[in-house]
Protein backbone atom coordinates (compact mmCIF):
# COMPACT_ATOMS: atom_id res chain seq x y z
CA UNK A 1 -0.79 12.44 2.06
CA UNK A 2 -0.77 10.06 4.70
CA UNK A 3 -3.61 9.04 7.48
CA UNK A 4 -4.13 6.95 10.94
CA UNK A 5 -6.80 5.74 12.61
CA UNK A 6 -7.03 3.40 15.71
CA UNK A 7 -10.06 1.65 16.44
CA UNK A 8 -11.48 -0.62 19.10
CA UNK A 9 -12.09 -4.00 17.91
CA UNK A 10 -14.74 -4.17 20.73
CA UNK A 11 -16.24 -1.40 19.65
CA UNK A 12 -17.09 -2.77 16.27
CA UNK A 13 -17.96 -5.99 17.94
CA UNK A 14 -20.72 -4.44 20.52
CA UNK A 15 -22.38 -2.83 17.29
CA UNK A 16 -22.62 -5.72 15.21
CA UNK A 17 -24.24 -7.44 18.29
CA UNK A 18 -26.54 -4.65 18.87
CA UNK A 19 -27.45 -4.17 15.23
CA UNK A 20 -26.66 -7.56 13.25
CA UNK A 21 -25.66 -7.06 9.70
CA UNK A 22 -26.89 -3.50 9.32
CA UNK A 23 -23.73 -2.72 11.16
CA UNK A 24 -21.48 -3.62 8.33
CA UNK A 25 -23.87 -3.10 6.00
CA UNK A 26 -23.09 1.43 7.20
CA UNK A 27 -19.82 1.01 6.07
CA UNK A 28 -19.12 -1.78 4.03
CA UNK A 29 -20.11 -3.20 0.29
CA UNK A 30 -21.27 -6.19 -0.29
CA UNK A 31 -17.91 -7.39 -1.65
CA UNK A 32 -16.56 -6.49 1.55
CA UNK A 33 -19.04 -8.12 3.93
CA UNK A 34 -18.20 -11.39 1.88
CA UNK A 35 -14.41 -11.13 2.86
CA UNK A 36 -15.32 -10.29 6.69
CA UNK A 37 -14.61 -13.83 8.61
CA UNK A 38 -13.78 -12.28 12.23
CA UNK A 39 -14.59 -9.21 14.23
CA UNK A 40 -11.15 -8.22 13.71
CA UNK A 41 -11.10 -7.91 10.16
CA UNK A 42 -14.92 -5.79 10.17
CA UNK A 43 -12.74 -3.29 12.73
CA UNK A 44 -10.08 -2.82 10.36
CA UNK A 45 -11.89 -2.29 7.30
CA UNK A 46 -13.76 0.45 9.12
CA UNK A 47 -10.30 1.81 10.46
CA UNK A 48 -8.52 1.79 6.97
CA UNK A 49 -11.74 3.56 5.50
CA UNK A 50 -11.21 6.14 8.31
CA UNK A 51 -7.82 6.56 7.98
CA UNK A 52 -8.47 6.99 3.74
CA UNK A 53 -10.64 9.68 4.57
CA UNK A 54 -8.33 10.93 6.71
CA UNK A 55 -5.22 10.80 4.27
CA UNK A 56 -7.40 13.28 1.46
CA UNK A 57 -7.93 15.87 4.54
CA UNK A 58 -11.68 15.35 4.68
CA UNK A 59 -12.56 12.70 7.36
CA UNK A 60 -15.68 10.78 6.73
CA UNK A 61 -18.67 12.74 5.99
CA UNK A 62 -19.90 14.78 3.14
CA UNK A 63 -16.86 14.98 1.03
CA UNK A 64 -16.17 11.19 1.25
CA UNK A 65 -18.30 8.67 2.61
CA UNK A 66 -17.39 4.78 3.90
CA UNK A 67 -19.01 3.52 0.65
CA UNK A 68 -16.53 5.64 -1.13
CA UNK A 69 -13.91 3.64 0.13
CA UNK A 70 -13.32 -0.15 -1.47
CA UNK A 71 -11.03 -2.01 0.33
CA UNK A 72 -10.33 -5.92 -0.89
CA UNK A 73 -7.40 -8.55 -0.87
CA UNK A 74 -4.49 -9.36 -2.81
CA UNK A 75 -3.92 -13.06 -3.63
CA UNK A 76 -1.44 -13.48 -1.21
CA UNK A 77 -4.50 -11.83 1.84
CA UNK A 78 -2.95 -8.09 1.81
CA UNK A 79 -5.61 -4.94 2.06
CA UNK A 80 -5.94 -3.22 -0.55
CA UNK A 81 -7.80 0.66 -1.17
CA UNK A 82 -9.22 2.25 -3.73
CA UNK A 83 -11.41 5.35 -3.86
CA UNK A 84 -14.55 5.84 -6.11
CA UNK A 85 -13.06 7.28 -9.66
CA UNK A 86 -14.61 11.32 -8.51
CA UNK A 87 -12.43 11.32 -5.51
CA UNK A 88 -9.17 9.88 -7.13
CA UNK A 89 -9.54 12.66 -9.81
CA UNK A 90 -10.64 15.40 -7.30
CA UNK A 91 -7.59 14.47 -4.90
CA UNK A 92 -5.55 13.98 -7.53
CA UNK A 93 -4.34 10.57 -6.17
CA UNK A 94 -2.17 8.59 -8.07
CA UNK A 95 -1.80 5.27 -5.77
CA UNK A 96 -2.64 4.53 -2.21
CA UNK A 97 -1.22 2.13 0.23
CA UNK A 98 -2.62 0.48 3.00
CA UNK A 99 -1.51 -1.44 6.01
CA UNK A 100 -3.51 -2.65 8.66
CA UNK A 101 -2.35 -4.52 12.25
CA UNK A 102 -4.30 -5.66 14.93
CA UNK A 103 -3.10 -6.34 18.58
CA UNK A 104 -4.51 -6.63 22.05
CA UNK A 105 -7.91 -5.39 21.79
CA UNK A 106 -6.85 -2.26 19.00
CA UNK A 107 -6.45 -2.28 15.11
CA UNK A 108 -3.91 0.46 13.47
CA UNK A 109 -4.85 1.31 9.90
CA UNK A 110 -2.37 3.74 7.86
CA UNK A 111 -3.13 4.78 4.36
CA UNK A 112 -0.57 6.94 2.22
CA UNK A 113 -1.53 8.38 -1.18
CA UNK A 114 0.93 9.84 -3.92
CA UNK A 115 -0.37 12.28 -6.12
CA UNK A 116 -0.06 12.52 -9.93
């Protein structure tokens, strides 16, 4: 299955001004908050965890949450997904992909899973 999701970078911007690291702290792990060096980055980490949700059919909420969602880095810098052990087995997902792009104000995430 494949998902999307656009997000505004300012939009992740105004609430990490408004509520300092609590904001990433909603959505992202510790391991994650370590790799976060701009704005940018923060926005698509939450847009590749919404479009990973998106890509298993459920959105964010009950059946999968942000902090069932790990993204991290290659060595060469590249996002990478993977979803908490219960929800690759539920979903049956084999591998995921992720690519993320950011450009004038917006950041694209697409994730696409195969299935065993």
């Amino acid at each position: 299955m494949i998902g999307i999701d656009v997000t505004s970078i300012n939009r992740i911007k105004r609430m990490y001004e408004r509520f300092g690291q609590r904001a990433y702290e909603r959505f992202l792990s510790e391991d994650e908050i370590a790799l976060i060096k701009r704005v940018e980055t923060a926005a698509g980490f939450w847009a590749a965890k919404e479009a990973a949700s998106k890509a298993i059919g459920t959105g964010i909420g009950r059946e999968c949450g942000f902090h069932d969602i790990k993204i991290s880095k290659s060595a060469l810098g590249a996002p990478k997904l993977k979803y908490k052990k219960e929800i690759r087995k539920k979903y049956k997902i084999k591998k995921s992909y992720l690519s993320i792009t950011h450009d004038e104000g917006i950041v694209i995430a697409v994730v696409h899973n195969t299935k065993k």
